[in-house]
N, C-alpha and C. Protein backbone atom coordinates (compact mmCIF):
# COMPACT_ATOMS: atom_id res chain seq x y z
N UNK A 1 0.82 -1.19 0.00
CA UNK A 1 0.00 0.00 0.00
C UNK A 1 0.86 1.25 0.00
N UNK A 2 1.98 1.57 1.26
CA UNK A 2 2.82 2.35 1.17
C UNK A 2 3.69 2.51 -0.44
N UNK A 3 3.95 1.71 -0.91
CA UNK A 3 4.47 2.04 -2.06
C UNK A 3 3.77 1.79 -3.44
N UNK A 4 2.57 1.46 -3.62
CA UNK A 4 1.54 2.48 -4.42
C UNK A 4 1.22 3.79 -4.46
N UNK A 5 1.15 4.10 -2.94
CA UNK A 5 0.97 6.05 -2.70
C UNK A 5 2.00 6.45 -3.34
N UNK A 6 3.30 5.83 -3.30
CA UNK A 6 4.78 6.56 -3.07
C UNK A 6 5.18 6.88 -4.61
N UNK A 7 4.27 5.99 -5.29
CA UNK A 7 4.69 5.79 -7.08
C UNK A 7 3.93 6.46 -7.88
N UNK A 8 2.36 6.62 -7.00
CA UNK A 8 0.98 7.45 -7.45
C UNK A 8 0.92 8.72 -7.08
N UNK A 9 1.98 9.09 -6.28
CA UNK A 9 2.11 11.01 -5.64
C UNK A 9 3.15 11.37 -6.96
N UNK A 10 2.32 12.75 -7.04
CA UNK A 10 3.36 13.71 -7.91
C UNK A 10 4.70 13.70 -7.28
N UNK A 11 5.73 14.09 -8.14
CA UNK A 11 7.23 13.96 -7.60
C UNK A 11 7.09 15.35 -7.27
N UNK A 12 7.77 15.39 -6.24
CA UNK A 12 8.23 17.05 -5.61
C UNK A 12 8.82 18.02 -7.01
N UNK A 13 8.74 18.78 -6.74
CA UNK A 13 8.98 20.29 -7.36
C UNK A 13 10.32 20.30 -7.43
N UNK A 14 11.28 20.51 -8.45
CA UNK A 14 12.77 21.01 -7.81
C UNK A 14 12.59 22.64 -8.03
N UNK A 15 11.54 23.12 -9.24
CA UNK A 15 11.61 24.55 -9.11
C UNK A 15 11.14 25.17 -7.81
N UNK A 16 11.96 26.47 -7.23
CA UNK A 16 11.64 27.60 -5.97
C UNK A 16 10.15 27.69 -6.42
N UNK A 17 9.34 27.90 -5.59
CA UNK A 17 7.94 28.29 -5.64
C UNK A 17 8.40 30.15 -5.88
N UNK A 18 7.35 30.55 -6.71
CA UNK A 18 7.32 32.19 -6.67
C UNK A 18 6.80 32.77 -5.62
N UNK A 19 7.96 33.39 -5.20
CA UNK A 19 6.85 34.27 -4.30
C UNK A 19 6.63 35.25 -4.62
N UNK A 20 7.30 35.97 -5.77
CA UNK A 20 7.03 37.35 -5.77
C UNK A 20 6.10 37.58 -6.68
N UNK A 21 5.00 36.07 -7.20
CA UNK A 21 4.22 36.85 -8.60
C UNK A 21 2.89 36.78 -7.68
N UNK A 22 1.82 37.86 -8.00
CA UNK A 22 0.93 37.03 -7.17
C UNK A 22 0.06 36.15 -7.99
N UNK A 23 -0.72 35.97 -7.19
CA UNK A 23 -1.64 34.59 -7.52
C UNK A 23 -2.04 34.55 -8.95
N UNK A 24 -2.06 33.63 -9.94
CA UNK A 24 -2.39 34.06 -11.30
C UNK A 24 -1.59 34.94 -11.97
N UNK A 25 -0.78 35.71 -11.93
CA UNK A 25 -0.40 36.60 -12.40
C UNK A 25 0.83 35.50 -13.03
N UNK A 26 1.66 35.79 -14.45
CA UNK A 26 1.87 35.13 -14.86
C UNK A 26 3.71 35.60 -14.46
N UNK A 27 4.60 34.50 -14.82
CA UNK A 27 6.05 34.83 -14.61
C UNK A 27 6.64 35.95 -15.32
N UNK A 28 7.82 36.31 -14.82
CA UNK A 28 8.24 37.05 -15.37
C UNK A 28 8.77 36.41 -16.63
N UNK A 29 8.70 36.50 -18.07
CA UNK A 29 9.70 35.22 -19.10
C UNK A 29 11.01 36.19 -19.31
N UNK A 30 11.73 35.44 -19.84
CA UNK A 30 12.86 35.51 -20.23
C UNK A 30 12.92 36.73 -21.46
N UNK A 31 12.28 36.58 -22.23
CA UNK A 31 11.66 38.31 -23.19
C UNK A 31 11.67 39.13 -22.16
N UNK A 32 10.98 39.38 -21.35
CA UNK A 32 10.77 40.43 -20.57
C UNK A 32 12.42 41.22 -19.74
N UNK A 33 13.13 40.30 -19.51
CA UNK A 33 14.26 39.90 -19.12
C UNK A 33 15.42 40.59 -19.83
N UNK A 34 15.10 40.22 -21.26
CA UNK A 34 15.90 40.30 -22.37
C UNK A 34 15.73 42.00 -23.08
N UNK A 35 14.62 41.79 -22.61
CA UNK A 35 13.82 43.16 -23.27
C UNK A 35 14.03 44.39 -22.38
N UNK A 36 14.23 43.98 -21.37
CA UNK A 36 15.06 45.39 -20.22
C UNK A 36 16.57 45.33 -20.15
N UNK A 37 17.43 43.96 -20.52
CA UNK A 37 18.43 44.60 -20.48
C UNK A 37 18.80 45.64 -21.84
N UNK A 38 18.25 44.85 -23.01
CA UNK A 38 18.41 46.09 -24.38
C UNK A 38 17.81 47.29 -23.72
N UNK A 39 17.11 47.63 -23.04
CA UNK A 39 16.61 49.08 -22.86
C UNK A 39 17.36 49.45 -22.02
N UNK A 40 17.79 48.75 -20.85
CA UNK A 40 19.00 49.55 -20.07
C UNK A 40 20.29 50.16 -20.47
N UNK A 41 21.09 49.04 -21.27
CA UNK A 41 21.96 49.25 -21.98
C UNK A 41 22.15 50.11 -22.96
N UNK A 42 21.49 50.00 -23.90
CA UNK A 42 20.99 50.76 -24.88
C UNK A 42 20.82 52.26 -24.56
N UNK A 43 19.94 52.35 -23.81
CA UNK A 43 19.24 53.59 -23.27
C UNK A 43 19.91 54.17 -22.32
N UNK A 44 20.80 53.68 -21.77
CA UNK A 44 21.64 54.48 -20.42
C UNK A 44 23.13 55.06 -21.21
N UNK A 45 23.43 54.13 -21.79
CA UNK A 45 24.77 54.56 -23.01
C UNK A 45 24.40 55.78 -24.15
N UNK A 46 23.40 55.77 -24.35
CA UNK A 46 22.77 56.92 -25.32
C UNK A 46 22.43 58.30 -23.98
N UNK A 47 22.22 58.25 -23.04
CA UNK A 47 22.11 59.08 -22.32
C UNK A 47 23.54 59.72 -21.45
N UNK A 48 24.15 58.72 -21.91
CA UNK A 48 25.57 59.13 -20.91
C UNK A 48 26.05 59.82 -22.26
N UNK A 49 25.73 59.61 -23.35
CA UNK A 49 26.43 60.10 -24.93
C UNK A 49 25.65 61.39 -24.91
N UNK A 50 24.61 62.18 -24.52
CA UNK A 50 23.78 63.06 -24.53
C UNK A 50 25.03 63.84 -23.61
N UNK A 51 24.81 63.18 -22.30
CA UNK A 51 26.13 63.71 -21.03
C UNK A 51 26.83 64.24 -21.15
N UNK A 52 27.88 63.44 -22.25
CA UNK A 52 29.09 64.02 -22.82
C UNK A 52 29.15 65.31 -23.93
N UNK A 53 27.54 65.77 -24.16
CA UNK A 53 27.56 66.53 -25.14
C UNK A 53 27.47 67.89 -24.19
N UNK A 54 26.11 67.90 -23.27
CA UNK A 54 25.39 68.89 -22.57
C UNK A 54 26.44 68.95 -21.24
N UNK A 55 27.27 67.95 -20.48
CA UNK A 55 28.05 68.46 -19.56
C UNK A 55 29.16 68.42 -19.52
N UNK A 56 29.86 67.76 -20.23
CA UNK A 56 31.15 67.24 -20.15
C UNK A 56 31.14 65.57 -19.47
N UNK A 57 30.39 65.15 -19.00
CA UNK A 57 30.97 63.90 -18.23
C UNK A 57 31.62 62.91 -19.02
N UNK A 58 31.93 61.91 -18.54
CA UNK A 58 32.25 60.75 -19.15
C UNK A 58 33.29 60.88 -20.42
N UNK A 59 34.40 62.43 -20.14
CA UNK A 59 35.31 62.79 -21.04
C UNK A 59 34.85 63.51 -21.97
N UNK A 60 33.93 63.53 -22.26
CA UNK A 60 32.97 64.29 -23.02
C UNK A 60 33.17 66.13 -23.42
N UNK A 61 32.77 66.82 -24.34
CA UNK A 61 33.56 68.06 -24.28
C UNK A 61 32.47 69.16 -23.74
N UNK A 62 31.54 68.56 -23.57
CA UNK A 62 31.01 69.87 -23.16
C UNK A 62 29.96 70.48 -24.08
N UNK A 63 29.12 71.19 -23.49
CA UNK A 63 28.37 72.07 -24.46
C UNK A 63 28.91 73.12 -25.26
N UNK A 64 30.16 73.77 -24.74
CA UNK A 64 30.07 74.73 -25.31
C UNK A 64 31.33 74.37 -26.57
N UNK A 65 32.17 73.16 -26.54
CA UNK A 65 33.05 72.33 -27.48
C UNK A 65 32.00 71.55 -28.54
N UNK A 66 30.67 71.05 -27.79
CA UNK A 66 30.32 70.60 -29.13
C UNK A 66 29.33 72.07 -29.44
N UNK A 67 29.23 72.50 -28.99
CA UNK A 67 28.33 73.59 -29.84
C UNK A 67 28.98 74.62 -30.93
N UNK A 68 30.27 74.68 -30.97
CA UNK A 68 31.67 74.39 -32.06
C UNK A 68 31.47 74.05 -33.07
N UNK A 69 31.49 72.51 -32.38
CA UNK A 69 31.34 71.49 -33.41
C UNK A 69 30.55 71.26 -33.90
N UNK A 70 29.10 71.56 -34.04
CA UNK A 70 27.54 72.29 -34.51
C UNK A 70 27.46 73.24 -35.35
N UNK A 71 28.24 74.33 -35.15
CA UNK A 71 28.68 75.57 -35.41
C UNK A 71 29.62 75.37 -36.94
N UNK A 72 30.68 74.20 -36.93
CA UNK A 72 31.20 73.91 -38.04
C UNK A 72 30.21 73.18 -38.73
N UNK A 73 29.91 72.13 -38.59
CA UNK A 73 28.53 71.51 -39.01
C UNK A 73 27.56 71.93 -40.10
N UNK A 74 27.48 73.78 -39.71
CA UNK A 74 26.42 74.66 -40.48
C UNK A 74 25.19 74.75 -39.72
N UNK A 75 24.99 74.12 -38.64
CA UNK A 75 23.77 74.35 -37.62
C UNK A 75 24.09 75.98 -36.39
N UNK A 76 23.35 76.67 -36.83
CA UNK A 76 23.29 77.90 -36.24
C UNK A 76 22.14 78.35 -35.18
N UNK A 77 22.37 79.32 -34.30
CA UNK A 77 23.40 78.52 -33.77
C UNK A 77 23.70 77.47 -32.88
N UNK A 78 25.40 77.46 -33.09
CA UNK A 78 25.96 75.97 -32.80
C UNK A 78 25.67 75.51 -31.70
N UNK A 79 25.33 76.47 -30.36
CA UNK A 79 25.27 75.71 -28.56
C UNK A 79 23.97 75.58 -28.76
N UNK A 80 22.87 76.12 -29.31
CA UNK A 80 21.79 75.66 -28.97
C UNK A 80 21.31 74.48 -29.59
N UNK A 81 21.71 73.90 -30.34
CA UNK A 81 21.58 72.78 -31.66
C UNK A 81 22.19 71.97 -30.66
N UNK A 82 23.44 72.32 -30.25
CA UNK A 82 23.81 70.93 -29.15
C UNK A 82 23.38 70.67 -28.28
N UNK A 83 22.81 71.40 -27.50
CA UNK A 83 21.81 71.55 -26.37
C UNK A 83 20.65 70.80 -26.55
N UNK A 84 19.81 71.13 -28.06
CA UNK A 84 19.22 70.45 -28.11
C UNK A 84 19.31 68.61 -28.74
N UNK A 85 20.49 68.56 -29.19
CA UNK A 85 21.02 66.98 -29.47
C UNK A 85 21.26 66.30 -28.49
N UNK A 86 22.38 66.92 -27.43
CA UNK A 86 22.36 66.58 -26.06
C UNK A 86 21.31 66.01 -25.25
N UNK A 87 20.04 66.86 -25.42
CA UNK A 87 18.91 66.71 -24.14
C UNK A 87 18.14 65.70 -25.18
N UNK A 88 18.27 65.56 -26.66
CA UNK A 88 17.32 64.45 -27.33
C UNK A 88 18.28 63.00 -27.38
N UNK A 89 19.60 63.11 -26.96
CA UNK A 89 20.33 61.65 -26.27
C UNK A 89 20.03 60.88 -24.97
N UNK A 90 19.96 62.68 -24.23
CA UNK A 90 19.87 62.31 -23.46
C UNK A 90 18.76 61.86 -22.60
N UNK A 91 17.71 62.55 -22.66
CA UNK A 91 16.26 62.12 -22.54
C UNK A 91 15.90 60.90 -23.18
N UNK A 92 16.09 61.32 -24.35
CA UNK A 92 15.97 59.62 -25.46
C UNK A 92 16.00 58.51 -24.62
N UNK A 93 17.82 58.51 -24.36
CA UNK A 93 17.97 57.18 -23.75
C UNK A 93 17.21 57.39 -22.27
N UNK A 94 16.86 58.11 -21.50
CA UNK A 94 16.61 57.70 -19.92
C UNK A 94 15.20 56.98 -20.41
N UNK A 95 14.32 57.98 -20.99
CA UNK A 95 12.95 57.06 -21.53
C UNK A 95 13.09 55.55 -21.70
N UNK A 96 14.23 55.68 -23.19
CA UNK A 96 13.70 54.19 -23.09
C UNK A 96 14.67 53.11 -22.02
N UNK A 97 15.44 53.74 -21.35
CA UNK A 97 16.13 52.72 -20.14
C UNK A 97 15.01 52.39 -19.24
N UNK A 98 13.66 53.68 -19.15
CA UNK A 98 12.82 53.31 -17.79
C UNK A 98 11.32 53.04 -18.45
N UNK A 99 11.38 52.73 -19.78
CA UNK A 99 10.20 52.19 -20.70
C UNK A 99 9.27 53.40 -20.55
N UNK A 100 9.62 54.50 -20.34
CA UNK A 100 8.67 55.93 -19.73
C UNK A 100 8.51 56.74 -21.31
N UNK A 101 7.24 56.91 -21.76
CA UNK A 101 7.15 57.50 -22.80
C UNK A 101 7.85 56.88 -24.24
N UNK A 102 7.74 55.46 -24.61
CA UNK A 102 8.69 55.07 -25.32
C UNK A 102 8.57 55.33 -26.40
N UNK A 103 7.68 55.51 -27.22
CA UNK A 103 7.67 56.14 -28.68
C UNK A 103 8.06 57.70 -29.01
N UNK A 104 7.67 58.05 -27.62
CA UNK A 104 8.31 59.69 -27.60
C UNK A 104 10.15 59.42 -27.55
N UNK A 105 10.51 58.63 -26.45
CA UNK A 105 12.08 58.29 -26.57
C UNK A 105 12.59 57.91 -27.33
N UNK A 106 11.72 56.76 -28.52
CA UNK A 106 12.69 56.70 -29.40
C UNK A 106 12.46 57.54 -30.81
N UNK A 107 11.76 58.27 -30.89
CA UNK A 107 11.68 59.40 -31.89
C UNK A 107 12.65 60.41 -31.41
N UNK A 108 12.86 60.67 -30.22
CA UNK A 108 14.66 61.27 -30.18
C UNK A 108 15.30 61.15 -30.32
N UNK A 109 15.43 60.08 -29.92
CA UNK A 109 16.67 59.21 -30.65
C UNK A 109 16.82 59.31 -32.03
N UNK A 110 15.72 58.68 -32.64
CA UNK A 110 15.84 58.41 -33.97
C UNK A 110 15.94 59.97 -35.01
N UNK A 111 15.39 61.12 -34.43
CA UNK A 111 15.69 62.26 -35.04
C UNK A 111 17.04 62.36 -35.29
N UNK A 112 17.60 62.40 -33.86
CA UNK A 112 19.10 62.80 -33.58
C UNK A 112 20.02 62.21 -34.51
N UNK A 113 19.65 60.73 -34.85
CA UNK A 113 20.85 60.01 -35.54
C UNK A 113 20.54 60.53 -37.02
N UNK A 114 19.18 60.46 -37.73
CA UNK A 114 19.18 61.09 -38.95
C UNK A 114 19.98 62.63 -39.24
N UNK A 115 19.86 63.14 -38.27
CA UNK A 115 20.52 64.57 -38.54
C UNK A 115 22.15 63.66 -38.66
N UNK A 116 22.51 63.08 -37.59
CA UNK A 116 24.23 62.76 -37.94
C UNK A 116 24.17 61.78 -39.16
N UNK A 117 23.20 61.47 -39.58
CA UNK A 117 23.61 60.58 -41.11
C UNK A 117 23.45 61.70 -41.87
N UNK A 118 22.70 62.43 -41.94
CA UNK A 118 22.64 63.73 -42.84
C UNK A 118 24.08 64.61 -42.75
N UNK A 119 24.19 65.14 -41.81
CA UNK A 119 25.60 65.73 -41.89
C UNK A 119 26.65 65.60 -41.77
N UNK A 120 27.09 64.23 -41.07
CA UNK A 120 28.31 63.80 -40.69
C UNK A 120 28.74 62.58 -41.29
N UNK A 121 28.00 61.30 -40.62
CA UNK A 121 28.65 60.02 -41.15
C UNK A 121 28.25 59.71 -43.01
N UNK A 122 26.81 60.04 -43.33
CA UNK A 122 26.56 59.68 -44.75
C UNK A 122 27.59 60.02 -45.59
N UNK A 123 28.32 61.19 -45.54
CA UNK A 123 29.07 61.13 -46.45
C UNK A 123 30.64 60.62 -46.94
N UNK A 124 30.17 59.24 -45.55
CA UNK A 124 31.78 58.29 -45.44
C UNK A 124 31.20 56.55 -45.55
N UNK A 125 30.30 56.36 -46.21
CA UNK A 125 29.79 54.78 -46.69
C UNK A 125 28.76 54.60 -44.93
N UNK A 126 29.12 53.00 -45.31
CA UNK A 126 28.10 52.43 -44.59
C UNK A 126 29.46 52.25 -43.20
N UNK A 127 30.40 51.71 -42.92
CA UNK A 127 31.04 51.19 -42.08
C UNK A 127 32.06 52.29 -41.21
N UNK A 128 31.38 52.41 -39.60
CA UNK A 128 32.20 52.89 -38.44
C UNK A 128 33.39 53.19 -38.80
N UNK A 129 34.07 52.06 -39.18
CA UNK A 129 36.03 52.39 -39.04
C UNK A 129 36.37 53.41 -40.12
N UNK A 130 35.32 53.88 -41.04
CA UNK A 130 35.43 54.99 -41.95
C UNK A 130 34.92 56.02 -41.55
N UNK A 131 34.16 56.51 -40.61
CA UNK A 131 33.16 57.01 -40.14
C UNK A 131 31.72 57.44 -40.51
N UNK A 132 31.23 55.99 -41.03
CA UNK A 132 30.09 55.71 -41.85
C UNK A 132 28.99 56.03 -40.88
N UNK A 133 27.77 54.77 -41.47
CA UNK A 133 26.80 55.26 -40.84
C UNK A 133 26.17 54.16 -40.03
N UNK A 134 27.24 53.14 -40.13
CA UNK A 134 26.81 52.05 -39.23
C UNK A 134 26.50 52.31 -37.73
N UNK A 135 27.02 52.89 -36.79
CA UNK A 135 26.52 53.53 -35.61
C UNK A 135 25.25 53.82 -35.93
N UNK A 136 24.82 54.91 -36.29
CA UNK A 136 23.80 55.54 -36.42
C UNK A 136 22.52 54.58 -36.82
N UNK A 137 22.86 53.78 -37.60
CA UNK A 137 21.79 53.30 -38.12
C UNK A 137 21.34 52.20 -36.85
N UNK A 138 22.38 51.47 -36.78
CA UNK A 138 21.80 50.39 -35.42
C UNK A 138 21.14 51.10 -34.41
N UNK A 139 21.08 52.34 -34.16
CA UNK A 139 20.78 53.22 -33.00
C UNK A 139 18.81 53.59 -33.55
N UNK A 140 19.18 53.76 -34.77
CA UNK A 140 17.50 53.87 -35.38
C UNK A 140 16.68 52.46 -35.45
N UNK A 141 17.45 51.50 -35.64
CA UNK A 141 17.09 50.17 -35.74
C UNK A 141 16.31 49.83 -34.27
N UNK A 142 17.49 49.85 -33.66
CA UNK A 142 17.30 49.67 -31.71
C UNK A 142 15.99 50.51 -31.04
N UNK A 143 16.05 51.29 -31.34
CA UNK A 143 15.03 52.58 -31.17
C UNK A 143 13.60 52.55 -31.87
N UNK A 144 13.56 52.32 -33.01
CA UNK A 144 12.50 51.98 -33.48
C UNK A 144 11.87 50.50 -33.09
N UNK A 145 12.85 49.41 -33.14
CA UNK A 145 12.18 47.98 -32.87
C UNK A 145 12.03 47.60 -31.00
N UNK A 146 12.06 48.95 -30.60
CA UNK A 146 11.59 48.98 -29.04
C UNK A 146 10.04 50.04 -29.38
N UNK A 147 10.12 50.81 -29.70
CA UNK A 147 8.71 51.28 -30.10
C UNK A 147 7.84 50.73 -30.61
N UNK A 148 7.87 49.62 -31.62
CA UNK A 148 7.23 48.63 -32.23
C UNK A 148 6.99 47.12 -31.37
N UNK A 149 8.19 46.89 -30.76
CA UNK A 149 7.39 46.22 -29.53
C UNK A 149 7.15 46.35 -28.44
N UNK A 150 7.02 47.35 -27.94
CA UNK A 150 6.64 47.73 -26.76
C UNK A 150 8.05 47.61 -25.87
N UNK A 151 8.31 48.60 -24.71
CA UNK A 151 8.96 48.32 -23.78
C UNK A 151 8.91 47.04 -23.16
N UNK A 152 7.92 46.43 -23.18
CA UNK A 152 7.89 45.02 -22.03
C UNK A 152 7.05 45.33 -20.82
N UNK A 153 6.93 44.01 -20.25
CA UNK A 153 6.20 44.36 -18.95
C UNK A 153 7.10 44.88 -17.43
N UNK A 154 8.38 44.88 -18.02
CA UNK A 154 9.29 45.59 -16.77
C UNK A 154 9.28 47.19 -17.04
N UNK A 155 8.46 48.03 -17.02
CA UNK A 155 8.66 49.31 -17.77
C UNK A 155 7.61 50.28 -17.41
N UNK A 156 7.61 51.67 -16.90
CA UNK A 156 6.56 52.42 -16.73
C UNK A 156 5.50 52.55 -17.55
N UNK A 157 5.82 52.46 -18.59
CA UNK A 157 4.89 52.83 -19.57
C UNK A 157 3.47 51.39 -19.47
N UNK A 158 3.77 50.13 -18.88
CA UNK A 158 2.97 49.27 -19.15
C UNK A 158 1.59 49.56 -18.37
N UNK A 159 1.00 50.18 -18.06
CA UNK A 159 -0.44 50.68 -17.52
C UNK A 159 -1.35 51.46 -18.78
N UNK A 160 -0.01 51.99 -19.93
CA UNK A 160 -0.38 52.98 -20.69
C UNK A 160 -0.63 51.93 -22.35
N UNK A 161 -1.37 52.11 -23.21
CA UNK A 161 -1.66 51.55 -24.26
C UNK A 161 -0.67 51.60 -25.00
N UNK A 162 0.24 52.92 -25.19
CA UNK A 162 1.62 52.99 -26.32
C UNK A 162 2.49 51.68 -25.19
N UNK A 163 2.78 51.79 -24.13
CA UNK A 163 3.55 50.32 -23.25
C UNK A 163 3.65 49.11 -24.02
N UNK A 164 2.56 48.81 -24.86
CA UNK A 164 2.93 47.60 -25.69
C UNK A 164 3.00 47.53 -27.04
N UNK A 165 3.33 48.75 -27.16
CA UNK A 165 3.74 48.38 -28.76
C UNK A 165 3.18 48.61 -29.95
N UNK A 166 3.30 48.70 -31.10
CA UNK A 166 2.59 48.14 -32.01
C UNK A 166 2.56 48.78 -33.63
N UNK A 167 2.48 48.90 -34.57
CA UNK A 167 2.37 49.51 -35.51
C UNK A 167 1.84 51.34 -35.43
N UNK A 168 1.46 51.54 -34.22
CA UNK A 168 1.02 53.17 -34.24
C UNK A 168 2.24 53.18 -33.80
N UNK A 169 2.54 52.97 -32.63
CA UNK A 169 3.54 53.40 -31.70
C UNK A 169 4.88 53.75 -32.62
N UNK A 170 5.48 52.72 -33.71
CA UNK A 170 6.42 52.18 -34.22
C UNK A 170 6.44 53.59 -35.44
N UNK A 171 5.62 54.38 -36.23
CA UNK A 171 5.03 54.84 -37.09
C UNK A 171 4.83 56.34 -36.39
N UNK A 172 5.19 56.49 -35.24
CA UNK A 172 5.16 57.38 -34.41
C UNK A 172 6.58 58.12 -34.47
N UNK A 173 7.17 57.07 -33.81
CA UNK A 173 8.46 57.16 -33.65
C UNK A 173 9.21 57.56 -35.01
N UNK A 174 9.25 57.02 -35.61
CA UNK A 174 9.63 57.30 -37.11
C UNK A 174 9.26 58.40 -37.66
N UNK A 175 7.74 58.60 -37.46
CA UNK A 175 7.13 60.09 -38.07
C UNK A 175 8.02 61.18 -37.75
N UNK A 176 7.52 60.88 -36.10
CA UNK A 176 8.41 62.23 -35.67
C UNK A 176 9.87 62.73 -35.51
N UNK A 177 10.65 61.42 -35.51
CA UNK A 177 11.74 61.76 -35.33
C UNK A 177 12.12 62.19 -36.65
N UNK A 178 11.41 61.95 -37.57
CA UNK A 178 12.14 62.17 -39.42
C UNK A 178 11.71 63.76 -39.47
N UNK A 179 10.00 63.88 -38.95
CA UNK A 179 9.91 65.45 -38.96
C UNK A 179 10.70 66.21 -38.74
N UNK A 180 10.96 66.06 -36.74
CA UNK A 180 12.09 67.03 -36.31
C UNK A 180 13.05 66.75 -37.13
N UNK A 181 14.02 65.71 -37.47
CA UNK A 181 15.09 66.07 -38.15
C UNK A 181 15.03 66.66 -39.62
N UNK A 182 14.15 67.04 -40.60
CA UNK A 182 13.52 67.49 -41.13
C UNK A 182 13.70 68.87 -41.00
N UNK A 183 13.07 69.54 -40.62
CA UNK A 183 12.60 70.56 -39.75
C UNK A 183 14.26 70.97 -39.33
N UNK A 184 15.23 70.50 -38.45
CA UNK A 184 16.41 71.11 -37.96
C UNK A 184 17.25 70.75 -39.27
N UNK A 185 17.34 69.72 -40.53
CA UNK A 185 18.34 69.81 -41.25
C UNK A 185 17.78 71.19 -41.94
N UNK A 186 16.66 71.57 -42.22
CA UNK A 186 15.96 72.62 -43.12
C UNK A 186 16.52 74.06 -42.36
N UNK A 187 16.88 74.45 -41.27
CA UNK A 187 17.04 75.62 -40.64
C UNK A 187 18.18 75.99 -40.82
């Protein structure tokens, strides 16, 4: 009898029981996981690159060195153009590091890099070690295919309908960031 029960009981669990989901509520998966570290990474490195424009940190020259360098560029004038590249890195990335406003974050992003394919890297091919436009473009890529799928469920924005994603959101991002850069290559 004892070893009928013993063969007819479920085998113990080796997985930890959750404690932190509640009842019904489903796990955290591995997407979700995956999907915040690209936004951390991503988004905190684009904001420390904003940093280096608007304060100097992180070796960075400063506002009033890249607003110079703006200034040569043909963007007039040069500190306020960086000021505003700066605060669209830099905002850009904090958004989408904290999934907060993400189609608005990555249409900053994505403005910002069209203006540097427009004036800077386009006219050196496609590849970095020339000073192409490979940077830039992965940065529109990254930026846009987080607007299109949503931040994830680790992310402020998930209470809000743009939070998950989708063909508006994605079409958003793109719109606007092509406008503004639009709009600032035109001035």
């Amino acid at each position: 009898m004892l070893t009928k029960l013993i063969l007819n009981s479920p085998a113990p669990s080796t997985e930890p029981a959750a404690r932190s989901a509640p009842v019904g509520a489903p796990p955290i998966a591995a997407a979700d996981i995956g999907l915040l570290l690209i936004r951390l990474t991503f988004g905190l490195l684009m904001a420390g690159h904003g940093a280096q424009k608007l304060f100097g940190f992180f070796e960075g020259p400063g506002l009033t060195e890249t607003g110079k360098g703006f200034a040569a560029l043909g963007y007039h004038p040069g500190k306020l153009f960086a000021a505003v590249g700066g605060a669209s890195e830099s905002l850009g990335g904090l958004g989408l590091a904290l999934g907060l406003l993400t189609p608005l974050a990555s249409a900053a992003l994505i403005g910002v890099m069209i203006n540097a394919m427009a004036t800077v890297t386009g006219a050196h091919g496609l590849w970095e070690a020339n000073g192409g436009v490979e940077y830039s473009v992965c940065i529109v890529v990254v930026a846009l295919a987080v607007a299109a799928i949503g931040p994830g469920r680790l992310a402020a924005d998930r209470p809000f309908r743009w939070g998950r994603g989708g063909w508006k959101e994605a079409a958003f991002a793109l719109g606007l960031g092509g406008i503004a850069a639009a709009i600032t290559l035109s001035l």
